[in-house]
Protein backbone atom coordinates (compact mmCIF):
# COMPACT_ATOMS: atom_id res chain seq x y z
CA UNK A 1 -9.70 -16.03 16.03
CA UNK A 2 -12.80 -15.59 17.24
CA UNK A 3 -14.23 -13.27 20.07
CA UNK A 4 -17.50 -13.28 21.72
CA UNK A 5 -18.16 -10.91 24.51
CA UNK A 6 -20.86 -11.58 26.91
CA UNK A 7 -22.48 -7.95 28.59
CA UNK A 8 -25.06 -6.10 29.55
CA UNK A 9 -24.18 -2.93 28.10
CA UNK A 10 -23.33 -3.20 24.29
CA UNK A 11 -23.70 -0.27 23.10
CA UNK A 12 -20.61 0.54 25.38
CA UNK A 13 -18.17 -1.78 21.96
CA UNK A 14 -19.22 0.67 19.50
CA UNK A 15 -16.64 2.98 19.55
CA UNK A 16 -14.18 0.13 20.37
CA UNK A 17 -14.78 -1.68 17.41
CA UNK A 18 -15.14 1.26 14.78
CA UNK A 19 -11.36 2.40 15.41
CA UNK A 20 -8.08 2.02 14.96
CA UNK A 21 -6.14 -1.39 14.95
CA UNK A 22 -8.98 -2.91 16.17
CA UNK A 23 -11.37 -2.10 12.71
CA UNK A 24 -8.32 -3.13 10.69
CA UNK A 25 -8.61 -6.37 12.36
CA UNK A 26 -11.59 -7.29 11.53
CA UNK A 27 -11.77 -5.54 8.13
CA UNK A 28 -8.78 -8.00 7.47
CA UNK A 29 -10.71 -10.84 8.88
CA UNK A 30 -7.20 -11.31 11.37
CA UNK A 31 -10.30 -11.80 14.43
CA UNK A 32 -14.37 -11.90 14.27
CA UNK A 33 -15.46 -10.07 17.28
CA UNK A 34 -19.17 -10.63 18.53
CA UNK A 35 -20.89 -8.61 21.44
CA UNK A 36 -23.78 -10.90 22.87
CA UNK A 37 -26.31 -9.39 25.60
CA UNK A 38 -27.32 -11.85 27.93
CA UNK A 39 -30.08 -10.28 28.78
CA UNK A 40 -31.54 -11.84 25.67
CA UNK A 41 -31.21 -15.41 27.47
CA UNK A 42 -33.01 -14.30 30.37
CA UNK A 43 -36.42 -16.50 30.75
CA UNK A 44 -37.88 -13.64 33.21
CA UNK A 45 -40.97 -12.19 31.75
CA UNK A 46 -39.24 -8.92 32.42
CA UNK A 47 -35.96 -10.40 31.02
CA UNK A 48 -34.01 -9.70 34.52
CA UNK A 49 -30.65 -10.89 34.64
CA UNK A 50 -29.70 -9.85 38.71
CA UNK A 51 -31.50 -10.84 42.15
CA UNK A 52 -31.18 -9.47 45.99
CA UNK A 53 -27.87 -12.04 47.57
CA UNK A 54 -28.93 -14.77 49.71
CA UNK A 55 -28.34 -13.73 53.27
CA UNK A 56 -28.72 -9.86 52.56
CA UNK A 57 -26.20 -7.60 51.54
CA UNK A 58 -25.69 -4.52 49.11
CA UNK A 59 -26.33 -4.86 45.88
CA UNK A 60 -27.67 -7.03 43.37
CA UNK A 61 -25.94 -10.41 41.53
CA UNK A 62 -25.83 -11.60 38.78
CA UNK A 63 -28.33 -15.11 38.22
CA UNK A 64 -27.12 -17.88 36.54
CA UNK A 65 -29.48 -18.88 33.72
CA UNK A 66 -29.06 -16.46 31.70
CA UNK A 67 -24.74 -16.90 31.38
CA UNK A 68 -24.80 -20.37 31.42
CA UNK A 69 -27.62 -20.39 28.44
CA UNK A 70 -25.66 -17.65 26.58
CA UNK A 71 -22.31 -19.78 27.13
CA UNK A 72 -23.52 -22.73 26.32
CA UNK A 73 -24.74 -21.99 22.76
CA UNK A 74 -21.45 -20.60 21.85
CA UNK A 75 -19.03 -22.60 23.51
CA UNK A 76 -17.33 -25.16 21.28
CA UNK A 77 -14.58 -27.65 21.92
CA UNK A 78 -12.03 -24.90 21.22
CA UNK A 79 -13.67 -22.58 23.02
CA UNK A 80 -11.96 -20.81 25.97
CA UNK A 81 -14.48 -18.87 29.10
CA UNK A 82 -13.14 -15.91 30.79
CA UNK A 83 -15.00 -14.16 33.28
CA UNK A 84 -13.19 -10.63 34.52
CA UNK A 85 -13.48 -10.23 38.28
CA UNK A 86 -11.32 -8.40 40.85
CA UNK A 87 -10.63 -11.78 42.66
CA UNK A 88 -8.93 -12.97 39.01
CA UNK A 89 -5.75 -13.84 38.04
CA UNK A 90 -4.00 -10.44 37.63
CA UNK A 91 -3.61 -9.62 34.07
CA UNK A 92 -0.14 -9.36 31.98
CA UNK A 93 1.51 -9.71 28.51
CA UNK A 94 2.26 -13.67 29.46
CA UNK A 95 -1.33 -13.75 29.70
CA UNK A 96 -2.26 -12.22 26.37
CA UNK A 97 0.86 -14.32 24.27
CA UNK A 98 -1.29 -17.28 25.41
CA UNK A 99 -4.76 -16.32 24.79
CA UNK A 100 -3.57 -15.26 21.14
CA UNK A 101 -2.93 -18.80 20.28
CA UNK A 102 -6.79 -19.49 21.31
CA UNK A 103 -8.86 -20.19 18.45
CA UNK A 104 -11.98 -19.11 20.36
CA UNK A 105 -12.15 -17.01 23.45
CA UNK A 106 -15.61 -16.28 24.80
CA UNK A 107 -15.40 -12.99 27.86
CA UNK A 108 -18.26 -12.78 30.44
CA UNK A 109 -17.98 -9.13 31.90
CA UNK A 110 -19.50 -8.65 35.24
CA UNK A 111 -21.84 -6.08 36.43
CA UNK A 112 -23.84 -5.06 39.80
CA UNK A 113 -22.50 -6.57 43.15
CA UNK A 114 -20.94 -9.70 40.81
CA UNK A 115 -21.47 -12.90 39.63
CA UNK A 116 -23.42 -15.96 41.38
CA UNK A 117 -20.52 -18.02 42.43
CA UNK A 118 -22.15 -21.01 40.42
CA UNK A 119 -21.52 -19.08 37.31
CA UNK A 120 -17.55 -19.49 37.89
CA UNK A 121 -17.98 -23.19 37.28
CA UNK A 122 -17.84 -22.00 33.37
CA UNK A 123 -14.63 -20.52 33.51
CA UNK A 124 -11.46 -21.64 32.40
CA UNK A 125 -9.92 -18.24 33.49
CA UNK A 126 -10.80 -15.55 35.99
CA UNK A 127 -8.30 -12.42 35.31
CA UNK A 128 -8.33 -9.13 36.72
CA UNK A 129 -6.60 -6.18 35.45
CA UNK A 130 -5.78 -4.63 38.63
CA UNK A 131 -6.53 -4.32 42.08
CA UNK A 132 -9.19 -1.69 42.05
CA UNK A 133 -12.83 -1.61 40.84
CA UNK A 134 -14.97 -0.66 38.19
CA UNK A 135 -18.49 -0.43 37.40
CA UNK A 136 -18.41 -3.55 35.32
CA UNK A 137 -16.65 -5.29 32.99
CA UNK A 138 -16.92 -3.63 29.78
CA UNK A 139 -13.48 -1.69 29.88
CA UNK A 140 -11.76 -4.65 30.95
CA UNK A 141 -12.96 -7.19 28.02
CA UNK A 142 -12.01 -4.40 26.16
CA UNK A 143 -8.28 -4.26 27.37
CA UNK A 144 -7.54 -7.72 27.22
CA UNK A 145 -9.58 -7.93 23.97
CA UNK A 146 -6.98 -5.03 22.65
CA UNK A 147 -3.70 -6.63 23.60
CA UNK A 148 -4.35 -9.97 22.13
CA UNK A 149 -5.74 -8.74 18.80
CA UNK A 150 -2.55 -6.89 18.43
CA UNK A 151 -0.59 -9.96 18.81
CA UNK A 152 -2.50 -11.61 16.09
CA UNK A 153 -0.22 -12.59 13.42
CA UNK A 154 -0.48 -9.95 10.74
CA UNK A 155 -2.50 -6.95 12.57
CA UNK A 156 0.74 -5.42 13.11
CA UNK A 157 4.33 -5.87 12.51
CA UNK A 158 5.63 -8.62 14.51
CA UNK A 159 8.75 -6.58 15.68
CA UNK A 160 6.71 -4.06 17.31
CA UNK A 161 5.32 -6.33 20.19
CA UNK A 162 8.41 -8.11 20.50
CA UNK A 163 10.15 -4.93 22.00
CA UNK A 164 6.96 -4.18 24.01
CA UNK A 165 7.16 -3.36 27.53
CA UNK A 166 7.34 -6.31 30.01
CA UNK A 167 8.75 -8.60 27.32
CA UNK A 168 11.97 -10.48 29.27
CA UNK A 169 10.25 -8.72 32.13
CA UNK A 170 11.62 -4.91 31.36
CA UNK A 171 10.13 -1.94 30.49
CA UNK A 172 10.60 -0.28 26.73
CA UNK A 173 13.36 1.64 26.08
CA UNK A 174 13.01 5.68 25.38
CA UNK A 175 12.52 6.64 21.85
CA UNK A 176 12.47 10.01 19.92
CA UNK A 177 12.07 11.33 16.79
CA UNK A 178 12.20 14.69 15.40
CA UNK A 179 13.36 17.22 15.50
CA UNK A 180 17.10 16.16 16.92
CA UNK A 181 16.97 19.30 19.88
CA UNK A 182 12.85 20.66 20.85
CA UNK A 183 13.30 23.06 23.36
CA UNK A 184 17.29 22.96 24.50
CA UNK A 185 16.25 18.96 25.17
CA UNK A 186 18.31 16.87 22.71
CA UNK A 187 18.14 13.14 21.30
CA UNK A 188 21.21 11.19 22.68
CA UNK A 189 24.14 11.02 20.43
CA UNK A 190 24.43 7.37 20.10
CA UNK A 191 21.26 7.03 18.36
CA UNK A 192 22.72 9.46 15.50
CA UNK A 193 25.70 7.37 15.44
CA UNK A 194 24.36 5.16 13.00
CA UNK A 195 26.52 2.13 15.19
CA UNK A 196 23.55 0.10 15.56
CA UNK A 197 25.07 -2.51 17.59
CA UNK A 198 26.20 0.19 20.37
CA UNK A 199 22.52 1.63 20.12
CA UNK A 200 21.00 -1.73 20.76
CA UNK A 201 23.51 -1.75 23.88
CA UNK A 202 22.24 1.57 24.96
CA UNK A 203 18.64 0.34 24.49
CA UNK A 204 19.14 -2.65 26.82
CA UNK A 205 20.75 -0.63 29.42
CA UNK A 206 18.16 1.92 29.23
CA UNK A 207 15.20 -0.58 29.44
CA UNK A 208 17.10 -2.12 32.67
CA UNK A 209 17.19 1.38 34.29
CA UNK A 210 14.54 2.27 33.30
CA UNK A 211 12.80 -1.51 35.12
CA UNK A 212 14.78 -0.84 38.06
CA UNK A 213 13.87 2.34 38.81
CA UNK A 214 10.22 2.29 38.28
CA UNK A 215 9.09 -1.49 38.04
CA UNK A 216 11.63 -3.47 40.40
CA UNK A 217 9.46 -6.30 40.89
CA UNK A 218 9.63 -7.16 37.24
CA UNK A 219 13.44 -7.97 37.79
CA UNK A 220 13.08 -9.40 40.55
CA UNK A 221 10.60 -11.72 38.48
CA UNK A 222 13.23 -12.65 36.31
């Protein structure tokens, strides 16, 4: 897979991509991840990327040239435009199984007062990943970027995701390790039972409590 990030703000992907399952990643060539600044596109002397809204208002938007230039010498036909907005699609696992099958996924983060409405004519996807607001979109292309890398076949073990949270629309099930008693609180007997059928049980039941008290709308969902 391939990943190209559209910002403003690189510098903010460093850290990101110098860490963790994400280095791996690309040390392993699993995903190529490229961070474009559009402000290289711009063809304003001064290389400005954002103008005052027609018909007043606070803050400044983002123009169109410079995105559409940027998309339009990476996009190929397997290409796949997101742009991350607060009026997106709201952002969940289903979302990320999909976009790990893309071959090429190309994020346009936001910045300022938003995006001239023209440029959403180059997406195939608006997401959001929640319903508040941030300064830009940097930390977002970053999230989703995360949780479909880690779905990439390979990065890590394919069990692990499968039992994520919100898989079959429940949360994960508790899990310990050891020691078997940390301060008079102690691991439940059945998962030192070594009856791995009646743990799986208890880790099902657990996962549905655990949904319904905290997350009921998932069930209701499913």
């Amino acid at each position: 897979m391939v990943i190209d990030i559209l910002t403003l703000f690189p510098n903010m992907f460093e850290g990101f991509l110098s860490e963790s399952i994400i280095k791996r990643a690309i040390q392993d060539k699993k995903v190529t991840i490229n961070i474009h600044n559009f402000r290289d596109y711009s063809l304003d002397p001064h290389h400005n990327v954002d103008d005052y809204s027609y018909g007043g208002g606070a803050g400044m938007v983002l123009m169109p040239q410079p995105i559409f230039d940027c998309v339009e010498k990476l996009k190929t036909k397997d290409s796949k435009v997101i742009i991350l907005t607060p009026a997106g699609r709201k952002y969940e696992q289903k979302i990320a199984y999909d976009l790990s099958h893309e071959k090429h996924l190309i994020i346009i983060c936001g910045h300022y007062e938003g995006f001239d409405e023209r440029i959403m004519s180059l997406a195939d996807l608006e997401i959001s990943i929640g319903d508040y607001v941030l300064t830009g979109g940097e930390l977002p292309a970053q999230v989703v970027t995360d949780s479909i890398v880690r779905l990439l076949p390979g990065v890590i073990a394919e069990e692990s995701h499968l039992e994520d949270s919100f898989n079959n629309n429940l949360l994960d099930y508790p899990v310990y390790t050891k020691p078997a008693e940390f301060r008079g609180m102690k691991v439940p007997d059945i998962l030192l039972s070594g009856d791995h059928k009646k743990i799986d049980k208890w880790r099902h039941d657990e996962a549905l409590k655990k949904t319904k008290e905290r997350r009921p709308d998932l069930l209701e969902r499913s």
